[in-house]
Protein backbone atom coordinates (compact mmCIF):
# COMPACT_ATOMS: atom_id res chain seq x y z
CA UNK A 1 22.83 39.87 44.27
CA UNK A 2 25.52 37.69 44.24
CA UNK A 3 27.79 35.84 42.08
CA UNK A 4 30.34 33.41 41.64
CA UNK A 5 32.46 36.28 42.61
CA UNK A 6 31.98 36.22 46.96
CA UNK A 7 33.28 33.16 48.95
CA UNK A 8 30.64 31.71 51.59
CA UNK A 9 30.14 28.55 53.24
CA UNK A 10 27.34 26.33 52.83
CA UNK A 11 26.34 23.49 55.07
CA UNK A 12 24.69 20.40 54.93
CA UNK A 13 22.01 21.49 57.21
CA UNK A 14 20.12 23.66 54.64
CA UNK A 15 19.94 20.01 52.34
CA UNK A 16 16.95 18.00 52.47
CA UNK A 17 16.82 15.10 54.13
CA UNK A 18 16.14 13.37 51.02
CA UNK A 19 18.86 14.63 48.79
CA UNK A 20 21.03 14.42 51.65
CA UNK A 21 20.21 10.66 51.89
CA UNK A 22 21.17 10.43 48.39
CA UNK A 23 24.11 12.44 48.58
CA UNK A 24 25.68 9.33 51.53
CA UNK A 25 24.82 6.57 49.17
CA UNK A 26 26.29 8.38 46.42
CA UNK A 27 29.21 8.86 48.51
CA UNK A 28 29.86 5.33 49.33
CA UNK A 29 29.71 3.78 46.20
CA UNK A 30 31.74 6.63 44.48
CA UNK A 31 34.74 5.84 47.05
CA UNK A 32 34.49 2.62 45.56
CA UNK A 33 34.29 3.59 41.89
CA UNK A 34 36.27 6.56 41.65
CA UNK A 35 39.30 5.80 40.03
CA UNK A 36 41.77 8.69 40.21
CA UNK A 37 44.69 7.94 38.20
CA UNK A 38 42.14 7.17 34.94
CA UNK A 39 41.03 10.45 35.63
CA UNK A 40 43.86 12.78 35.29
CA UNK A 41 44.76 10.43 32.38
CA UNK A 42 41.89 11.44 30.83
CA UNK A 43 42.08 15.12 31.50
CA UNK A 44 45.65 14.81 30.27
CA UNK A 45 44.76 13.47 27.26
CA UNK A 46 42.39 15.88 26.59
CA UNK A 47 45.05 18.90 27.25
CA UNK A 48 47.56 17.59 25.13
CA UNK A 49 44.75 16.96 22.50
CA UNK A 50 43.84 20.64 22.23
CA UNK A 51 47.46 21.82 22.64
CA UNK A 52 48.26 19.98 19.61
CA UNK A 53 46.21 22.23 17.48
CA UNK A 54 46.85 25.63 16.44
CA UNK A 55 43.37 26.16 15.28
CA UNK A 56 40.52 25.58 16.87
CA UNK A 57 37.18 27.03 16.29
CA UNK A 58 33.69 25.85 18.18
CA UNK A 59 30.61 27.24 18.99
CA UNK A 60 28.86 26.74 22.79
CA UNK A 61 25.77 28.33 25.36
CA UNK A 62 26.82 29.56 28.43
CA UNK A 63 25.15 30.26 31.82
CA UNK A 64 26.21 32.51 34.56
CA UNK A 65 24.08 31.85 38.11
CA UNK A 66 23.12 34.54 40.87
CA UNK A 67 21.65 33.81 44.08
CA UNK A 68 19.74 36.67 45.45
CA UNK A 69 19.33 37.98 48.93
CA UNK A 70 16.39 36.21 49.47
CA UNK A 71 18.45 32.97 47.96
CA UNK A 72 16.73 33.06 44.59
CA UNK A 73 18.59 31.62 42.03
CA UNK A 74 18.48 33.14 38.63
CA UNK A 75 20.53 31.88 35.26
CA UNK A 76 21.85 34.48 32.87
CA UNK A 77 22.67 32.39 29.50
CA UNK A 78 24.16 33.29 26.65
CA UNK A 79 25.75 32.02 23.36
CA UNK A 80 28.71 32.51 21.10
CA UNK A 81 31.56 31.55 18.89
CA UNK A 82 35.57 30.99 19.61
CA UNK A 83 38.30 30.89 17.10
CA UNK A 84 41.81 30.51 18.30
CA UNK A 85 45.03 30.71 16.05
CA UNK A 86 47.72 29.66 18.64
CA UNK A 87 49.78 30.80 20.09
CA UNK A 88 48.81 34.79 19.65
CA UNK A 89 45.26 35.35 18.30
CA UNK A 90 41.67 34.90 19.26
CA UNK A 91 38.35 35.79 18.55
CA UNK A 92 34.91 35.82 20.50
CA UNK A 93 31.81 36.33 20.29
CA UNK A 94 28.82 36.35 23.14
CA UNK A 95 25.23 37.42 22.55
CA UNK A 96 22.91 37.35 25.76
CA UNK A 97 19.85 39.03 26.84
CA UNK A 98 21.78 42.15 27.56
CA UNK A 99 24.64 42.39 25.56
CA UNK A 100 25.71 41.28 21.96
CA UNK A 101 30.00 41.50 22.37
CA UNK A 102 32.74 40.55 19.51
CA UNK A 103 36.24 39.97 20.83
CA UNK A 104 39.29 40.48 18.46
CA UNK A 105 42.69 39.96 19.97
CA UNK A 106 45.96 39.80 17.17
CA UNK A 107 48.46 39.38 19.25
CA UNK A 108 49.62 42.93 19.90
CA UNK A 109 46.13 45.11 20.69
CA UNK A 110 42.62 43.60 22.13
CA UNK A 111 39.32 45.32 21.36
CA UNK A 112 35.95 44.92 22.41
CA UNK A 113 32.93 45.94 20.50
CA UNK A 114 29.65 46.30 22.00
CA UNK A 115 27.39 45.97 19.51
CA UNK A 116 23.95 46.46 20.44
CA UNK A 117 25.94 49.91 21.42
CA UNK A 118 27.65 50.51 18.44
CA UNK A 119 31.43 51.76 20.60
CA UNK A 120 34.57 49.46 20.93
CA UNK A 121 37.54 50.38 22.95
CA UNK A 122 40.88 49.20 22.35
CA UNK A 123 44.07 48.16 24.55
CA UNK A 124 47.54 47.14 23.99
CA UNK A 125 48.20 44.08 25.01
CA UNK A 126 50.98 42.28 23.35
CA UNK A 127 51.76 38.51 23.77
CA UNK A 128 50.40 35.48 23.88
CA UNK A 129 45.95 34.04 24.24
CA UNK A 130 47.44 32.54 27.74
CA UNK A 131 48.81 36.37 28.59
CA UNK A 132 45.26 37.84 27.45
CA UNK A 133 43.26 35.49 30.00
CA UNK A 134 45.48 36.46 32.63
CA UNK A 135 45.30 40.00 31.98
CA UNK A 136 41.45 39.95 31.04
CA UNK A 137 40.67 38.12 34.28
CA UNK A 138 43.13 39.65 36.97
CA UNK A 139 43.64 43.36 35.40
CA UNK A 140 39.97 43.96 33.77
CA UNK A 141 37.89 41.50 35.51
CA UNK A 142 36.55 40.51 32.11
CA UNK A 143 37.06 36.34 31.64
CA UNK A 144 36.77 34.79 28.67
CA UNK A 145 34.13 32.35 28.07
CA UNK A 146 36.09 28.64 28.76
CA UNK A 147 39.12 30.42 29.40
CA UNK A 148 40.38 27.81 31.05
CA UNK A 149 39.70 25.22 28.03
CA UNK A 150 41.71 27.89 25.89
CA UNK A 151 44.89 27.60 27.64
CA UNK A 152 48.27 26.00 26.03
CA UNK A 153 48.46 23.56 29.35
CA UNK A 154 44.57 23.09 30.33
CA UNK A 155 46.25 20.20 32.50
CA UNK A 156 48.02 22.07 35.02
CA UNK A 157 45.77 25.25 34.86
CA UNK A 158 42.63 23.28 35.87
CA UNK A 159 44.41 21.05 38.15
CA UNK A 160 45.87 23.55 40.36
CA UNK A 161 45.00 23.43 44.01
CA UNK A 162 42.95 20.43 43.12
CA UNK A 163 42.23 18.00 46.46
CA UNK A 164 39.84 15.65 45.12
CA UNK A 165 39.29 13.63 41.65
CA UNK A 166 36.84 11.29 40.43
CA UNK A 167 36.15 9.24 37.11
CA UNK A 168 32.07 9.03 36.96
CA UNK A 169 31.76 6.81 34.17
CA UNK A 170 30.26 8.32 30.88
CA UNK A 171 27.57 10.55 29.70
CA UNK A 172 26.24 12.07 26.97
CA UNK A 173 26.34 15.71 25.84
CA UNK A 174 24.90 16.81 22.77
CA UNK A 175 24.39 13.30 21.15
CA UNK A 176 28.37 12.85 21.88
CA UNK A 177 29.37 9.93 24.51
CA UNK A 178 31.40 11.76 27.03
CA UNK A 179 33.66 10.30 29.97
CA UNK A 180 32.38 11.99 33.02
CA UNK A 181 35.10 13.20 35.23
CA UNK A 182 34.34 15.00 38.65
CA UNK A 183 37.31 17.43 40.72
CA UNK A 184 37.00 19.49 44.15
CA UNK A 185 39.64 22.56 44.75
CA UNK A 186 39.67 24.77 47.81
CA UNK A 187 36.95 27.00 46.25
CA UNK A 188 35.10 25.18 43.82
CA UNK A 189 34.06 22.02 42.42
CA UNK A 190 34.41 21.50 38.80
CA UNK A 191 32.90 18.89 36.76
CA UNK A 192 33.82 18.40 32.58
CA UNK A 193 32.74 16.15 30.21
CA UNK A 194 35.08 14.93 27.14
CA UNK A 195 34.48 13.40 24.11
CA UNK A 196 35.91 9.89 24.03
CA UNK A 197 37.45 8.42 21.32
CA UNK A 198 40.44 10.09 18.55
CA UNK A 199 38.94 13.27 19.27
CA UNK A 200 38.95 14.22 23.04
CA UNK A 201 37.74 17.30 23.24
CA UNK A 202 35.68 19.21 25.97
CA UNK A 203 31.77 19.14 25.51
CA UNK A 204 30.94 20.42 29.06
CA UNK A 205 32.37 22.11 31.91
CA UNK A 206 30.25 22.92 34.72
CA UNK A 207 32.20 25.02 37.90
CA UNK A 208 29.98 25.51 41.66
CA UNK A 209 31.00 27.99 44.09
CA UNK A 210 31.49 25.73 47.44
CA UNK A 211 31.84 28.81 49.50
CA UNK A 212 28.96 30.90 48.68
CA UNK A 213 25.53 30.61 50.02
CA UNK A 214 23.29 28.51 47.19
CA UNK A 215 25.97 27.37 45.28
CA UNK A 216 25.87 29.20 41.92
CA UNK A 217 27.36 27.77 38.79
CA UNK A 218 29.24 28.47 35.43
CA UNK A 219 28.89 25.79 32.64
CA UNK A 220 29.54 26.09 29.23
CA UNK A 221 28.71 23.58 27.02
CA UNK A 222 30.18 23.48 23.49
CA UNK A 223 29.70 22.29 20.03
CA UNK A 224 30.88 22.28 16.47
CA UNK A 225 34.74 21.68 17.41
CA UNK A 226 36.91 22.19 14.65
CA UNK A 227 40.65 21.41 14.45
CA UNK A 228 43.79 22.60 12.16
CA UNK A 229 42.36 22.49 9.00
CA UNK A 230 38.99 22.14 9.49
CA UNK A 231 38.74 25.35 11.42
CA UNK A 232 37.52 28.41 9.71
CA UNK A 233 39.85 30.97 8.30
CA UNK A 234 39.14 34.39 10.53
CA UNK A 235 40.66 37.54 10.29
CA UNK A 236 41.91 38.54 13.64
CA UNK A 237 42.24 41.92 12.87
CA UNK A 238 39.33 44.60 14.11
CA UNK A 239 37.66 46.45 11.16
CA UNK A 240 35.02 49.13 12.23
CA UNK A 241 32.78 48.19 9.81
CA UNK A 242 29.72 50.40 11.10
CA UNK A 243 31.22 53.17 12.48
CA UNK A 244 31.82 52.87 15.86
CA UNK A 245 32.20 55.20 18.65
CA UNK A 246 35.77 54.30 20.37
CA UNK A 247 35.82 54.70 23.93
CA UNK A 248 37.97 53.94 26.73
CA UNK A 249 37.55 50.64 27.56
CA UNK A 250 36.61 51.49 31.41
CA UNK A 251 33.95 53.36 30.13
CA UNK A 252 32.70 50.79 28.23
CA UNK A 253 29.78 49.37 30.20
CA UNK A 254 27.20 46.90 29.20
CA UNK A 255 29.21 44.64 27.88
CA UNK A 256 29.60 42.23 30.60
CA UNK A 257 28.10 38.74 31.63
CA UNK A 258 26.36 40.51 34.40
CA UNK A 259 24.34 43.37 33.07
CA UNK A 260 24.61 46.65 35.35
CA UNK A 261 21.59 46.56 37.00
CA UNK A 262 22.39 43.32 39.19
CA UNK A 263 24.39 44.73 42.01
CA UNK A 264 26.44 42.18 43.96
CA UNK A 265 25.91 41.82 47.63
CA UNK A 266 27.79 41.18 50.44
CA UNK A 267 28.56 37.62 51.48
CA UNK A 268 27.31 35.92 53.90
């Protein structure tokens, strides 16, 4: 099984001739279109917009893609809540088909309660929501849902290493008119859409493996965005409320995006 986790190649040779046509006209016209510098202004504007705000609460579904070895693709989706009280505490939730997971982060520990299991486990880690992605992501290798959207500077975390950028016009996402903006980086291509207008925040973002065989995607697509004072009051604090087991938190297992039974494979 594998995930967005194992760099491969993909050509243009396993494309059908059809999509591949469509892909070249696409191509031509979008050289034309594209307009680069609206673009990052956009994405700018959106960064600033959510770095202005010191709360920020929203709701969204989520789906994780694995390619099997015999290049079936399967979608694992989930949904779940965020509430972020910059610049120091966070909480998440994410329910799926095989886990049901509440984050609580206050700044100084982070615990994470399974609890379809009924055990949390608990770990220091003082400083800021920006040092908690890092550490989730490179320490644990347990990212946060839209992590990246959750940063103090989403500009320069999501345009890092970025080689391409394109401005696709609008769309719509959840009833909400969206401009469509499209970006390729040495790994992955990443696509988000934002709300236009006073309010420019992200409804969609959709990121493809380029280097692994199928392509499989993460997108996240959000909904009820609330800002400053509009954004619920949450205590960031864990209470055990049902009497947890506590465990350490390597033991704690099935609480991931990827339930244990999907073993990755090797790339290609």
């Amino acid at each position: 099984m594998k995930t967005l986790l194992k760099p491969v190649k993909q050509t243009l040779r396993s494309l059908p001739v059809a999509g591949l046509s469509l892909i070249l006209m696409l191509g031509s016209s979008l050289a034309v279109n594209a307009d680069e510098a609206d673009a990052r202004r956009l994405l700018k504007s959106m960064s600033d917009y959510m770095a202005a705000h010191k709360a920020i609460s929203f709701d969204y579904d989520a789906t994780l893609e694995v390619v099997t070895k015999d290049d079936q693709k399967l979608a694992l989706a989930s949904s779940g809540s965020v509430s972020l009280n910059r610049p120091d505490k966070i909480h998440v939730t994410r329910s799926g088909g095989f886990a049901d997971v509440e984050m609580s982060f206050d700044g100084k520990t982070l615990t994470l309660l399974g609890k379809n299991l009924n055990r949390y486990a608990q770990t220091a880690v003082p400083g800021t929501v920006d040092n908690l992605v890092d550490e989730l992501r490179e320490k644990h290798n347990r990212p946060l849902p839209a992590a990246d959207l959750l940063l103090s500077n989403v500009y320069d975390a999501l345009m890092l290493d970025v080689v391409d950028v394109k401005d696709l016009g609008s769309g719509v996402i959840g009833g909400v008119e969206c401009d469509y903006l499209a970006f390729r980086a040495k790994e992955v291509d990443w696509q988000i859409w934002i709300a236009q207008g006073e309010r420019p925040y992200p409804c969609r973002y959709v990121i493809t493996s380029t280097f692994m065989a199928g392509g499989p995607q993460y997108s996240i697509q959000t909904r009820n965005w609330k800002m400053g004072k509009e954004a619920a009051a949450t205590d960031f604090s864990f209470r055990n409320s049902t009497n947890a087991q506590k465990i350490e938190l390597k033991d704690l297992k099935g609480t991931d995006e990827l339930p244990d039974h999907f073993i990755i494979g090797e790339s290609k």
